[in-house]
C-alpha atoms as a PDB file:
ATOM      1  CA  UNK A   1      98.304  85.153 115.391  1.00  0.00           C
ATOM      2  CA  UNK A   2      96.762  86.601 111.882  1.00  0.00           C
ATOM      3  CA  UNK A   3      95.588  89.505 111.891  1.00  0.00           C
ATOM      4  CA  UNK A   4      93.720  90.822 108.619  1.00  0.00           C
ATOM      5  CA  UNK A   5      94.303  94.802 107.584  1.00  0.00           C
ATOM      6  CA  UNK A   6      91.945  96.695 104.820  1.00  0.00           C
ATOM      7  CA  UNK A   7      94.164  98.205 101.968  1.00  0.00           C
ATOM      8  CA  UNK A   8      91.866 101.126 100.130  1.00  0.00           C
ATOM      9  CA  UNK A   9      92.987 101.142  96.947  1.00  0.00           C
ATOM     10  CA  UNK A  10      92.399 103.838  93.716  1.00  0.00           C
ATOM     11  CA  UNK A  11      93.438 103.915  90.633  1.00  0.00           C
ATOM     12  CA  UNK A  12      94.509 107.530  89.695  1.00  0.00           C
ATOM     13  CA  UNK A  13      95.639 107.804  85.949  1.00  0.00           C
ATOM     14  CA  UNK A  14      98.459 106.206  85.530  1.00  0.00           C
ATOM     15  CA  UNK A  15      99.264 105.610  88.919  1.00  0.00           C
ATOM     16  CA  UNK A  16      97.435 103.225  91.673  1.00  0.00           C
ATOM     17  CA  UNK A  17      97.729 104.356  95.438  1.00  0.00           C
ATOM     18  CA  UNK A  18      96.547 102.860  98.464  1.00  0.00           C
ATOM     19  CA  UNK A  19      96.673 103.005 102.272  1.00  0.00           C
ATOM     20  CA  UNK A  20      95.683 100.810 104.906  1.00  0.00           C
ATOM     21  CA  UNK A  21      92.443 101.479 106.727  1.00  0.00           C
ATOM     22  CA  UNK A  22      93.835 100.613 110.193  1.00  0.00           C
ATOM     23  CA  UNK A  23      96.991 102.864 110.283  1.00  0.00           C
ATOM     24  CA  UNK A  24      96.807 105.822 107.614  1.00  0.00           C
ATOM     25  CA  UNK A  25     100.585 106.706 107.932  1.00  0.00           C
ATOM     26  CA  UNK A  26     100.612 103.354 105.516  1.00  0.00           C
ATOM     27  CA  UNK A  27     100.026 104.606 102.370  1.00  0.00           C
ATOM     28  CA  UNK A  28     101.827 103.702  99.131  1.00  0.00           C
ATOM     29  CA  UNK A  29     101.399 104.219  95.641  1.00  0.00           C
ATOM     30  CA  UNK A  30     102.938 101.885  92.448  1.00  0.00           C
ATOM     31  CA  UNK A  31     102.385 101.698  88.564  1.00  0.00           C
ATOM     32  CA  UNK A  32     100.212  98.473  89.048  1.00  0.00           C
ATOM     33  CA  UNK A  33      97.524  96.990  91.156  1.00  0.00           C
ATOM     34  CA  UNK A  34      99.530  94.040  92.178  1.00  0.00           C
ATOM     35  CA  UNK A  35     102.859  96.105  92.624  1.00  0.00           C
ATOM     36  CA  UNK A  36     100.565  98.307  94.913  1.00  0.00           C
ATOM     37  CA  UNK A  37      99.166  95.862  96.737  1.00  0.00           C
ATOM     38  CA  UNK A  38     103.016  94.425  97.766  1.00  0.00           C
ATOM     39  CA  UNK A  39     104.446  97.333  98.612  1.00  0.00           C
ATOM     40  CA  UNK A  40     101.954  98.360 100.919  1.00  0.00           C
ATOM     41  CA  UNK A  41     102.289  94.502 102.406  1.00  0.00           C
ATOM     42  CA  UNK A  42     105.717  95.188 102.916  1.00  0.00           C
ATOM     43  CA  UNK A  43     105.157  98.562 104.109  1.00  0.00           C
ATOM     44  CA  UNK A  44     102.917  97.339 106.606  1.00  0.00           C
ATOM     45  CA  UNK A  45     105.063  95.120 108.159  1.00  0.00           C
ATOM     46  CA  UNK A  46     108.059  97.741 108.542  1.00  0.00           C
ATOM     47  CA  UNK A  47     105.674  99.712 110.257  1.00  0.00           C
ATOM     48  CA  UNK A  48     104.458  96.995 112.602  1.00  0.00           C
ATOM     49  CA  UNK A  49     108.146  95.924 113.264  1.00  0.00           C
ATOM     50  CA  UNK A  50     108.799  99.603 114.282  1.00  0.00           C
ATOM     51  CA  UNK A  51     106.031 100.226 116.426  1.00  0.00           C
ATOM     52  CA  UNK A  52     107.254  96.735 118.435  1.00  0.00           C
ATOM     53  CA  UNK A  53     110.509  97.506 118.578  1.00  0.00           C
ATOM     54  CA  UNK A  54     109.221 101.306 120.085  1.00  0.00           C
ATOM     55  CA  UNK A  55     106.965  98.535 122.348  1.00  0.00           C
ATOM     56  CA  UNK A  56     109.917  97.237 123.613  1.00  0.00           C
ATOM     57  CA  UNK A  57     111.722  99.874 124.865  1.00  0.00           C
ATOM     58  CA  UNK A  58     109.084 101.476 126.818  1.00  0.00           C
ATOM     59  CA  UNK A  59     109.300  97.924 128.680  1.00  0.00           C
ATOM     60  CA  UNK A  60     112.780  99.273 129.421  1.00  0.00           C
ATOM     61  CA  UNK A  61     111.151 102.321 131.032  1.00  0.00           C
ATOM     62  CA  UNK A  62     109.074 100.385 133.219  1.00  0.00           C
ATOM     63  CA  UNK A  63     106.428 100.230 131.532  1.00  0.00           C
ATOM     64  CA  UNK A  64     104.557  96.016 131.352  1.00  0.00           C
ATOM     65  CA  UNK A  65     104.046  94.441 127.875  1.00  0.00           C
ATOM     66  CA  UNK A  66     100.450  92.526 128.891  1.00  0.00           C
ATOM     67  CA  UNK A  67      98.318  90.869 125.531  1.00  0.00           C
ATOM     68  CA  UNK A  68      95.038  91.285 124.864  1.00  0.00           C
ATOM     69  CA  UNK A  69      92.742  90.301 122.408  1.00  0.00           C
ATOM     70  CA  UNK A  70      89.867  92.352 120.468  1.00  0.00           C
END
């Protein structure tokens, strides 16, 4: 599944920072556009793999992993 995430993006002097719309703790900032806008790809996904592994061991605690769709 694919799921599509907004990165808001800025350039400030000589610096360009950015964080994605859907989870704020994602924020990033880099010397270029393009070094901005991988970095806070890769950042994203770190913080996606963390909050799954976190997922999975509240299964461990009982809790049920169940998917739904928006």
């Amino acid at each position: 599944m694919t799921h599509t995430y907004t990165a808001l993006i800025q350039q400030r002097g000589e610096w360009w920072v950015g964080r994605i719309q859907e989870l704020p703790s994602v924020n990033c900032q880099e010397r270029t556009r393009e070094e901005l806008l991988d970095t806070l790809k890769i950042t994203l996904g770190e913080m996606l793999e963390i909050n799954r592994e976190e997922a999975v061991s509240l299964t461990q605690n009982g809790y049920q992993a169940v998917a739904i769709q928006l």
